[in-house]
N, C-alpha and C. Protein backbone atom coordinates (compact mmCIF):
# COMPACT_ATOMS: atom_id res chain seq x y z
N UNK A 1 94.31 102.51 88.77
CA UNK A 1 93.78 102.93 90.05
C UNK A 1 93.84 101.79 91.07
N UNK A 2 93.41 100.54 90.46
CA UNK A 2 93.52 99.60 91.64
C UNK A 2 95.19 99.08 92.29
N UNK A 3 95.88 99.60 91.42
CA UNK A 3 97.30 99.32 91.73
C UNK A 3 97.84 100.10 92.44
N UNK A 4 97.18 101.03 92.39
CA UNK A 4 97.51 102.19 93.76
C UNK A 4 96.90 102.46 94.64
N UNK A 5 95.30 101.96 94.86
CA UNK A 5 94.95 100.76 96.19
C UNK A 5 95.88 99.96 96.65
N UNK A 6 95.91 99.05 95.93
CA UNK A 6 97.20 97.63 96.55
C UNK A 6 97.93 97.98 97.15
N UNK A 7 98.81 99.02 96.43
CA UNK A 7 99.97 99.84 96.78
C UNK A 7 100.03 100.33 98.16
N UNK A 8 99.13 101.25 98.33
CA UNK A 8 98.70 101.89 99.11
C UNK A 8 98.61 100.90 100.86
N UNK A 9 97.40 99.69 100.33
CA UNK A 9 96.92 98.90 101.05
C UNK A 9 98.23 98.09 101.58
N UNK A 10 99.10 97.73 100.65
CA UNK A 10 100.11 97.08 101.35
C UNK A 10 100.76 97.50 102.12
N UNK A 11 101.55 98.77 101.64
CA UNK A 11 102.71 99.78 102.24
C UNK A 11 102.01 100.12 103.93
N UNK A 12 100.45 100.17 103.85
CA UNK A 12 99.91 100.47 104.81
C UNK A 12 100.03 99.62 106.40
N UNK A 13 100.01 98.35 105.53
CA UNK A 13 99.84 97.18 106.19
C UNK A 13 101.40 97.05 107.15
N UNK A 14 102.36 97.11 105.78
CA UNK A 14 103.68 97.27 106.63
C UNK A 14 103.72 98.24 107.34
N UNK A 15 103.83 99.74 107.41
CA UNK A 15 104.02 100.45 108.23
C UNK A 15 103.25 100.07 109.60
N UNK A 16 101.88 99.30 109.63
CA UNK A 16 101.70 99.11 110.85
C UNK A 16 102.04 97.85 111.62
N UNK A 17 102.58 96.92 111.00
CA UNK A 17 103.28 95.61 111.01
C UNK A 17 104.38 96.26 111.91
N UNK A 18 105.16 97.18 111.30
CA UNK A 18 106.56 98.02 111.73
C UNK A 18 106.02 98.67 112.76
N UNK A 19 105.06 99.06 113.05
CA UNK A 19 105.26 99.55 114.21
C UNK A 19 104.84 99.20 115.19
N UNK A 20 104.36 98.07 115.21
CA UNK A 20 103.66 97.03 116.01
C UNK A 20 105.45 96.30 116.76
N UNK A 21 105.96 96.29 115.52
CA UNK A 21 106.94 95.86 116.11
C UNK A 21 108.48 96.26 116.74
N UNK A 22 108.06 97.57 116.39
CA UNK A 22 108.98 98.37 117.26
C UNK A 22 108.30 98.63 118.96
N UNK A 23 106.80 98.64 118.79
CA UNK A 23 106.07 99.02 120.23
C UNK A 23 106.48 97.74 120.88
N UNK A 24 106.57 96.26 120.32
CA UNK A 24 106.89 95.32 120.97
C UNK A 24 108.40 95.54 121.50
N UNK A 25 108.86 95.78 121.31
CA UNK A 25 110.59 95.72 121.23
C UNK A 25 111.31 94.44 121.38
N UNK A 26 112.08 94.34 121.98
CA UNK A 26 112.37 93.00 122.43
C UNK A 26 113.22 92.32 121.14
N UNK A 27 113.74 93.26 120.31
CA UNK A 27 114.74 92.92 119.56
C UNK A 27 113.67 92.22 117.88
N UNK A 28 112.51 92.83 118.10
CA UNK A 28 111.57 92.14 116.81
C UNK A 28 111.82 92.83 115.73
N UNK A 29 112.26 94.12 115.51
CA UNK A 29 112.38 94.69 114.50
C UNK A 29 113.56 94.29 113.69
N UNK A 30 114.97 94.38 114.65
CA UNK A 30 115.85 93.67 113.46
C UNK A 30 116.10 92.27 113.48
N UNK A 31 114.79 91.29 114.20
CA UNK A 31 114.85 89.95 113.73
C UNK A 31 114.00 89.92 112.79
N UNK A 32 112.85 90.83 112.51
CA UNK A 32 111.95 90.24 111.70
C UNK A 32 112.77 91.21 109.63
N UNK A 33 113.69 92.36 110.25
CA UNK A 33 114.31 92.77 108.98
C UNK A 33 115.52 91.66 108.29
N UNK A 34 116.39 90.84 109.67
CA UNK A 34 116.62 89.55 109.15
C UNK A 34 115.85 88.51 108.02
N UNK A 35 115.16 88.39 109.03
CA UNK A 35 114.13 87.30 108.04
C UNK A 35 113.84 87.85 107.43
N UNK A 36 113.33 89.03 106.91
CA UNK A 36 112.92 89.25 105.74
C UNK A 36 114.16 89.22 104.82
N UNK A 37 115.33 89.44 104.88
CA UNK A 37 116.56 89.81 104.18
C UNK A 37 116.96 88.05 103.54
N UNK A 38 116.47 87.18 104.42
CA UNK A 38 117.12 85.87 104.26
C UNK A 38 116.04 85.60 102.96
N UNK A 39 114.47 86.02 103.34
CA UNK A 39 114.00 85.29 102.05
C UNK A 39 114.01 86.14 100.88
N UNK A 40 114.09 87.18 101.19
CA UNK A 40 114.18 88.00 99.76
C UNK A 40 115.85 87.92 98.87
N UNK A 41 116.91 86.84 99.24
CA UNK A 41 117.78 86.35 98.54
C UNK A 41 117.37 84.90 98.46
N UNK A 42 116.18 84.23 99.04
CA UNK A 42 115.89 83.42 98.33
C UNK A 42 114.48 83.91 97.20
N UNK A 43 113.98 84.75 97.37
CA UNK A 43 112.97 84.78 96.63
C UNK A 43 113.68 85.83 94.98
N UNK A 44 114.17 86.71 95.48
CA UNK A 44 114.73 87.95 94.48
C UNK A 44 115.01 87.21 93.11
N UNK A 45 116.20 85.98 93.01
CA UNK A 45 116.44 85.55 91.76
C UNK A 45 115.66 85.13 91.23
N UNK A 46 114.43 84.18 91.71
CA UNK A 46 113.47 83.37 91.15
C UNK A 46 112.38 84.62 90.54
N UNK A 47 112.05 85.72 91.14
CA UNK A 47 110.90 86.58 91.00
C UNK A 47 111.77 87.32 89.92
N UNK A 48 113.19 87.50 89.43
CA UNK A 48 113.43 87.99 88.40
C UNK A 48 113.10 87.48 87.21
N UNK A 49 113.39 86.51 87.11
CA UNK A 49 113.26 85.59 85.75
C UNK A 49 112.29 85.00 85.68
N UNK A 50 111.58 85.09 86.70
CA UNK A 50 109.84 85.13 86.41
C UNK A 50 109.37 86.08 85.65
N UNK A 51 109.86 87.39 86.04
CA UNK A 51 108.94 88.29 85.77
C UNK A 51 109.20 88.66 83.97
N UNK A 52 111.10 88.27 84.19
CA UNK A 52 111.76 88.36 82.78
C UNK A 52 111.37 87.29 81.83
N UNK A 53 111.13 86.20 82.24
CA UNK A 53 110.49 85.33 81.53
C UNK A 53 108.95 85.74 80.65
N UNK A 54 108.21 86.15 81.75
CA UNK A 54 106.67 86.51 81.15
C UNK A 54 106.57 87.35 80.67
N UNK A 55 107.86 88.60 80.91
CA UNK A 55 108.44 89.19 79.79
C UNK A 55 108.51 88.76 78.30
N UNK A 56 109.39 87.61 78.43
CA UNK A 56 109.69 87.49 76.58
C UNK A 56 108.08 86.68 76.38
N UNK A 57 107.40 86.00 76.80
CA UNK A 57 106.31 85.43 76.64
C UNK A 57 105.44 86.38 76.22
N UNK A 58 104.83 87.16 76.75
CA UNK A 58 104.32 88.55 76.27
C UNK A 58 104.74 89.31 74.72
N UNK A 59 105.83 88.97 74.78
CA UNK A 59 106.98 89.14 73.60
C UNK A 59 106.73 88.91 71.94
N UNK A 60 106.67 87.12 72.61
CA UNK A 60 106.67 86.20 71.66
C UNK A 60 105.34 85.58 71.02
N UNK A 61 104.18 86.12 72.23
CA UNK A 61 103.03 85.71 72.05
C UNK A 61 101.88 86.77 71.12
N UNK A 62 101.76 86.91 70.22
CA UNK A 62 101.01 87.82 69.11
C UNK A 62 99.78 88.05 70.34
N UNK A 63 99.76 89.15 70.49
CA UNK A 63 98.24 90.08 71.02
C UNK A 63 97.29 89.81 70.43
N UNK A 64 97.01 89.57 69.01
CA UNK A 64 95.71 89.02 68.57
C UNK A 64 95.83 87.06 69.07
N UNK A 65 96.24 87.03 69.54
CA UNK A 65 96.11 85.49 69.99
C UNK A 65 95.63 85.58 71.22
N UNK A 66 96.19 86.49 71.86
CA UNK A 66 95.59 86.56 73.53
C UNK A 66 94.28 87.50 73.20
N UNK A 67 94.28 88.20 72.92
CA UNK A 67 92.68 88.67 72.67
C UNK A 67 91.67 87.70 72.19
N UNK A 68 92.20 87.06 71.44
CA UNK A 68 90.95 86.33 70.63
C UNK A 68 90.49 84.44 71.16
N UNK A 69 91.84 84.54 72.36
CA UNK A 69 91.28 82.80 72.93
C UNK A 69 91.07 83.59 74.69
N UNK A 70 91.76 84.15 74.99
CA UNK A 70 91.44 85.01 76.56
C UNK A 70 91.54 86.06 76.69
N UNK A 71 90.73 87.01 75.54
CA UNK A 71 90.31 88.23 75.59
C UNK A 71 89.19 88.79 76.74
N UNK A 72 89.03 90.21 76.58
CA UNK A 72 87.79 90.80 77.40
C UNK A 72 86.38 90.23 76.78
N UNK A 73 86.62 89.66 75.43
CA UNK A 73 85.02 89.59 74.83
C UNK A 73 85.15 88.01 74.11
N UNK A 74 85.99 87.38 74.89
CA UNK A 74 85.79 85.78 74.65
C UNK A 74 84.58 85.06 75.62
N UNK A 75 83.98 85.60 76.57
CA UNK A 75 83.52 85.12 77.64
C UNK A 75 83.71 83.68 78.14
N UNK A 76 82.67 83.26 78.05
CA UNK A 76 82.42 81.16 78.71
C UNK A 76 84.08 80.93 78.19
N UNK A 77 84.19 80.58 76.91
CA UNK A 77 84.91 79.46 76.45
C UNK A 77 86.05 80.51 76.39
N UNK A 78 86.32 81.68 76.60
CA UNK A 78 87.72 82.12 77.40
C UNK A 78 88.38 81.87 78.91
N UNK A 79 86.58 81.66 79.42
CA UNK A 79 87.26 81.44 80.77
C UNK A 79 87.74 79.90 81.19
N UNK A 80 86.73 78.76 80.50
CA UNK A 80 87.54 77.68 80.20
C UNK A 80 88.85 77.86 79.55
N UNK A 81 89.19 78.31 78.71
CA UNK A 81 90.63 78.08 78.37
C UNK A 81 91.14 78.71 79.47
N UNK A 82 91.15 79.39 79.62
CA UNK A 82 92.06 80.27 80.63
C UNK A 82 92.76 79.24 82.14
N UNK A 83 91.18 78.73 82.68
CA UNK A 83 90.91 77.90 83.71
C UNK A 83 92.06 76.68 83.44
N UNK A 84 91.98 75.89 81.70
CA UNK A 84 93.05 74.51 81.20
C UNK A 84 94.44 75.21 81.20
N UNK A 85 94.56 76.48 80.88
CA UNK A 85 95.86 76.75 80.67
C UNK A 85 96.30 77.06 82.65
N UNK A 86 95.40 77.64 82.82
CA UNK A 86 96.18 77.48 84.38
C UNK A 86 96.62 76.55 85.01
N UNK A 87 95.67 75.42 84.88
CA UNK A 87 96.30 74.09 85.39
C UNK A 87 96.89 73.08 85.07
N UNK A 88 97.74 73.74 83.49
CA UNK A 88 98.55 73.08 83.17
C UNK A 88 99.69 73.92 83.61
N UNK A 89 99.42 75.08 83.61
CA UNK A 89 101.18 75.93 83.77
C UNK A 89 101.76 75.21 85.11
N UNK A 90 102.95 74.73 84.91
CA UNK A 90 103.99 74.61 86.57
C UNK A 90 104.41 75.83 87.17
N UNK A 91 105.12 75.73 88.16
CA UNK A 91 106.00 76.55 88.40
C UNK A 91 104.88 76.76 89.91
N UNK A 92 106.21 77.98 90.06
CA UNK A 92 105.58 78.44 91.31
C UNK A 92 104.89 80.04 91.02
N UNK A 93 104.28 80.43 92.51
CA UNK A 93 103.59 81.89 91.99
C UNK A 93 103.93 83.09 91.34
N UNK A 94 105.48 83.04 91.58
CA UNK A 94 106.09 84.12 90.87
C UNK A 94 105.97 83.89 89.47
N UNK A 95 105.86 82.75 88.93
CA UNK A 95 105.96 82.36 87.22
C UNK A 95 104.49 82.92 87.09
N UNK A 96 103.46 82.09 87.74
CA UNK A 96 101.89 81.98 87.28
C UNK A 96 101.48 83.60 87.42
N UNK A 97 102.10 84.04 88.27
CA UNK A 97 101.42 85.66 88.53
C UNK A 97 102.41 86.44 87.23
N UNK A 98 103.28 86.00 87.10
CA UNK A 98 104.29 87.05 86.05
C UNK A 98 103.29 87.25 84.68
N UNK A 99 102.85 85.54 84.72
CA UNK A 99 102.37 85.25 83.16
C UNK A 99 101.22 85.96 82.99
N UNK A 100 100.35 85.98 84.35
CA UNK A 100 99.06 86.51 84.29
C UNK A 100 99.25 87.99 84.42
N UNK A 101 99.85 88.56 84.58
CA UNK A 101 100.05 89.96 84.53
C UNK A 101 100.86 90.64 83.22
N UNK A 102 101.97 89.72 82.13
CA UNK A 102 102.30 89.71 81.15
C UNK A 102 101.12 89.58 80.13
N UNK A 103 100.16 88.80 80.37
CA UNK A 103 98.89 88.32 79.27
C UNK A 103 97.68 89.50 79.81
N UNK A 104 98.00 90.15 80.98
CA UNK A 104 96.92 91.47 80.62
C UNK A 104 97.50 92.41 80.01
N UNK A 105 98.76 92.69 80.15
CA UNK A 105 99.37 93.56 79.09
C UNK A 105 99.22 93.54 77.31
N UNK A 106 99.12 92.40 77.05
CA UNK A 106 98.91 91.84 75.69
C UNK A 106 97.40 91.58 75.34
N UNK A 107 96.45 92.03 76.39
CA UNK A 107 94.84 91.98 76.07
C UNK A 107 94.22 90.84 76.24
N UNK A 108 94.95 89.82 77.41
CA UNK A 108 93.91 89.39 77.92
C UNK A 108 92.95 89.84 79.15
N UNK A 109 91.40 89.63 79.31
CA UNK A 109 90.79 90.05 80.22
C UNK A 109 90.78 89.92 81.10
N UNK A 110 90.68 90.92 82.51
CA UNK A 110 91.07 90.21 83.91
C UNK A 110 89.93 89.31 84.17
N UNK A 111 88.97 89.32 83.99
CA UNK A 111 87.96 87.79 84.29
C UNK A 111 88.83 86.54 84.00
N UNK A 112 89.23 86.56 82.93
CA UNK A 112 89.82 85.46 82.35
C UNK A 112 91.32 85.07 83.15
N UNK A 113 91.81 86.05 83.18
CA UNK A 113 92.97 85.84 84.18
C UNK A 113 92.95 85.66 85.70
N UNK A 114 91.78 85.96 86.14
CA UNK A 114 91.12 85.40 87.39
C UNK A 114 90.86 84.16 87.64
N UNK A 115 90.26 84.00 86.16
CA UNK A 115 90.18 82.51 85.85
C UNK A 115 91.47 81.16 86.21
N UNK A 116 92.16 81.61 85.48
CA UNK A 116 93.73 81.41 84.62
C UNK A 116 94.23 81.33 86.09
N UNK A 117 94.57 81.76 87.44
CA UNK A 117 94.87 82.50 88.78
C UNK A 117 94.26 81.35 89.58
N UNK A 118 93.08 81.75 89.17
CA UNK A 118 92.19 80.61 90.22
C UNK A 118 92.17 79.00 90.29
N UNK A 119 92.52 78.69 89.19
CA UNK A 119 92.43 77.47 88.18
C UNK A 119 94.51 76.62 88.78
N UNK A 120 95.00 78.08 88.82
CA UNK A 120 96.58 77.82 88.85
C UNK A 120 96.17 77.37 89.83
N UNK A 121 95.92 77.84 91.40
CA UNK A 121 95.84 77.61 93.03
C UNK A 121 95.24 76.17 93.02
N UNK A 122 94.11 76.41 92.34
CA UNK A 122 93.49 74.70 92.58
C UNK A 122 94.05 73.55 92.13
N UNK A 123 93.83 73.78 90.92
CA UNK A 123 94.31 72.17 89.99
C UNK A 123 95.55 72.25 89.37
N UNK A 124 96.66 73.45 89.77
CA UNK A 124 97.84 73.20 89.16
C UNK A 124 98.28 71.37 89.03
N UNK A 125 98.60 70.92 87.89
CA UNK A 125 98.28 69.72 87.67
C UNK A 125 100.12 69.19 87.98
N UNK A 126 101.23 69.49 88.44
CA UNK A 126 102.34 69.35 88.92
C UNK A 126 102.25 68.79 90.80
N UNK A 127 101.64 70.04 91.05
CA UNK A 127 101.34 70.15 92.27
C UNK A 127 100.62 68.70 92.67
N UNK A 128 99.18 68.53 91.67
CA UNK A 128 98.67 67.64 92.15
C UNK A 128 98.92 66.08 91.83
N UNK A 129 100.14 66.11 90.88
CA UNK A 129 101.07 64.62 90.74
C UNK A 129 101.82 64.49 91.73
N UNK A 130 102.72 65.55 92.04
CA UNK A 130 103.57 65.34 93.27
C UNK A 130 103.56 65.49 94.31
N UNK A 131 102.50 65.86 94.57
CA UNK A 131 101.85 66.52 96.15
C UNK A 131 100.70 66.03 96.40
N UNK A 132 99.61 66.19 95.90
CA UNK A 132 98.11 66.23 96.45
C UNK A 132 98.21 64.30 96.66
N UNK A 133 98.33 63.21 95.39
CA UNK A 133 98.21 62.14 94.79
C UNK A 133 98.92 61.85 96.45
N UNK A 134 100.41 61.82 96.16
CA UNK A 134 100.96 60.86 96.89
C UNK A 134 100.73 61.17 98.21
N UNK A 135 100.84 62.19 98.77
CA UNK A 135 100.21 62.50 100.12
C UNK A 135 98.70 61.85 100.67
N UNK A 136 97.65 62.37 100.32
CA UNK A 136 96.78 61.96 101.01
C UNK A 136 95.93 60.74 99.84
N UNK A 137 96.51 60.88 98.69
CA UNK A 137 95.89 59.72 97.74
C UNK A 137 95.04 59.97 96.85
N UNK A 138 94.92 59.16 95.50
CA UNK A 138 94.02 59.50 94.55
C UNK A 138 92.84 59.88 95.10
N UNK A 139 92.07 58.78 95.24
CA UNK A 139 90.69 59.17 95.68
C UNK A 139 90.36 60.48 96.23
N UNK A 140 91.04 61.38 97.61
CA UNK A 140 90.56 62.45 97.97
C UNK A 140 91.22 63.30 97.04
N UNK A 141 92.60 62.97 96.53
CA UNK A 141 92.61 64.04 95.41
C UNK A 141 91.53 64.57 94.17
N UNK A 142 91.12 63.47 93.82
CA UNK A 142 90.06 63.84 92.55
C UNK A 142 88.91 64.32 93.29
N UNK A 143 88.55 64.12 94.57
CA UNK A 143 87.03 64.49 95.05
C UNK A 143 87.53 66.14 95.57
N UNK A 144 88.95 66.59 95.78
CA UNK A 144 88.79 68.20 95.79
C UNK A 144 89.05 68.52 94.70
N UNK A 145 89.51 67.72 93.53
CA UNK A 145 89.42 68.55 91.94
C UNK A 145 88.22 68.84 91.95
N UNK A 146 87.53 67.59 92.04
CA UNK A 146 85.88 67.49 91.33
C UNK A 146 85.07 68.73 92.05
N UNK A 147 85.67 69.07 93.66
CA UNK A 147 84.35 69.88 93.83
C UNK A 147 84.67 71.34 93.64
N UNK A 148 86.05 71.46 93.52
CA UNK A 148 86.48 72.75 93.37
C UNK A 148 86.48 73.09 91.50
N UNK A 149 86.00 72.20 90.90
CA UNK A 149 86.35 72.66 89.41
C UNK A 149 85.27 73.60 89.08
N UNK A 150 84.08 73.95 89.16
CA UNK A 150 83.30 74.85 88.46
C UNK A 150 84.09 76.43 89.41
N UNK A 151 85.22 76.58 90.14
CA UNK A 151 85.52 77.90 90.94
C UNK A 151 85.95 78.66 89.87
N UNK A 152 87.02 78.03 89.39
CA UNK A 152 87.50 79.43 88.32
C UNK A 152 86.97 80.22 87.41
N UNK A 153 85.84 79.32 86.98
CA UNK A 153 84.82 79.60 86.14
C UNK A 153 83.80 80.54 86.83
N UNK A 154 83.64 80.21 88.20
CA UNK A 154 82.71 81.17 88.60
C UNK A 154 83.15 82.51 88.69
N UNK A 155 84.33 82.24 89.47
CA UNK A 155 85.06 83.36 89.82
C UNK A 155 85.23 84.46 88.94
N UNK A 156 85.70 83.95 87.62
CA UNK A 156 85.95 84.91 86.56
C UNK A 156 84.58 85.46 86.16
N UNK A 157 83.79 84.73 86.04
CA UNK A 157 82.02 85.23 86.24
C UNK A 157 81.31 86.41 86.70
N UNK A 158 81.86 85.74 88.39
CA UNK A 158 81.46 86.72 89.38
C UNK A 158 82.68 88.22 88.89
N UNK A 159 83.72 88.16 88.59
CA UNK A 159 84.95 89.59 88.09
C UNK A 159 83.93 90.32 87.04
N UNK A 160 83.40 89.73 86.12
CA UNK A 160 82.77 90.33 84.84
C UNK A 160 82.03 90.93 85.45
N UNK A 161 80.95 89.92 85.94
CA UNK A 161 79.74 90.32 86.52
C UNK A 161 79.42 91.52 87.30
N UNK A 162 80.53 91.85 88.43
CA UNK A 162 80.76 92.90 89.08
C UNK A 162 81.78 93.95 88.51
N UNK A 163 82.14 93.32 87.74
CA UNK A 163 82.98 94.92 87.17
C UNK A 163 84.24 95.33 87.81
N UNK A 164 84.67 94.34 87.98
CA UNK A 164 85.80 94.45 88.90
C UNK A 164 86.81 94.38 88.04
N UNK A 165 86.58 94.32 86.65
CA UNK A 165 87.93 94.41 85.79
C UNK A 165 87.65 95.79 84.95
C-alpha cells in the first residue's frame, strides 16, 4: 500500500512539475525533457547493477541470517547493527537503497532498514574519509558524527514505535 502512495505521490508531483512547465513555456518543457534524458544515461547503468547487484546479495545472503541479526524482532541490537552496517557500506544511493530494499525482501525489518538508510546518509564512512575529513577537517568532522550518531537509532525507534513499518 505504501508503494502505491509513493507511486501515486510521485507521478503526482510530476504531472504538476509538467505542467507548470508547459504554462511557463518559453521552451522549458523540452529543455527540462533534455536534462532529464542526459542524466538518466548517466544514472540508468549505475541504477541497473545496483539494483542487479542487491539482487544476487539477497541471493546469496540466507534469510535466516537477515531475520535473525536485522529482523522485525531483533530490536536495540538490530538497529545497531543495521546503523554499523550502513556506515560501512560505500557506494552511492542507488547501491545503499538497492541493498536496503533487497534485505526487506529477505526479512529484514523496515525499522532496521531505516536504521541501515539513516546511518548510510550520515556516517557513510567513504564519504567521510574522502569528503567530510579533508574538506572542512577532522575536528568538525567527528563533532557531526558525534552529534548525529544516536539518529539512526532513533529513527528506526521512532518507525517501530509508530508503526510505520
Amino acid at each position: 500500500m505504501s508503494i502505491l502512495i509513493a507511486s501515486v505521490l510521485l507521478y503526482g508531483a510530476v504531472a504538476v512539475l509538467g505542467a507548470m512547465a508547459l504554462r511557463r513555456g518559453e521552451g522549458a518543457v523540452p529543455e527540462a525533457l533534455s536534462i532529464a534524458w542526459e542524466q538518466a544515461k548517466m544514472i540508468a547503468p549505475r541504477l541497473i547493477l545496483a539494483v542487479l547487484g542487491a539482487g544476487f546479495i539477497a541471493a546469496l545472503v540466507p534469510p535466516e541470517w537477515v531475520a535473525a541479526f536485522v529482523g522485525r524482532d531483533t530490536g536495540f541490537a538490530g538497529l545497531l547493527l543495521a546503523s554499523l552496517i550502513g556506515a560501512l557500506i560505500p557506494g552511492g544511493p542507488m547501491l545503499a537503497f538497492a541493498i536496503g530494499g533487497a534485505a526487506l525482501e529477505v526479512g529484514a525489518g523496515p525499522p532496521q532498514i531505516m536504521a541501515f538508510v539513516c546511518a548510510w546518509l550520515l556516517f557513510n564512512l567513504n564519504r567521510t574519509l574522502v569528503w567530510d575529513i579533508p574538506i572542512v577537517g577532522r575536528r568538525p568532522a567527528l563533532q557531526r558524527l558525534a552529534l548525529s550518531l544516536p539518529l539512526p537509532v532513533l529513527i528506526g525507534l521512532l518507525v517501530a514505535q509508530l508503526g510505520l513499518a
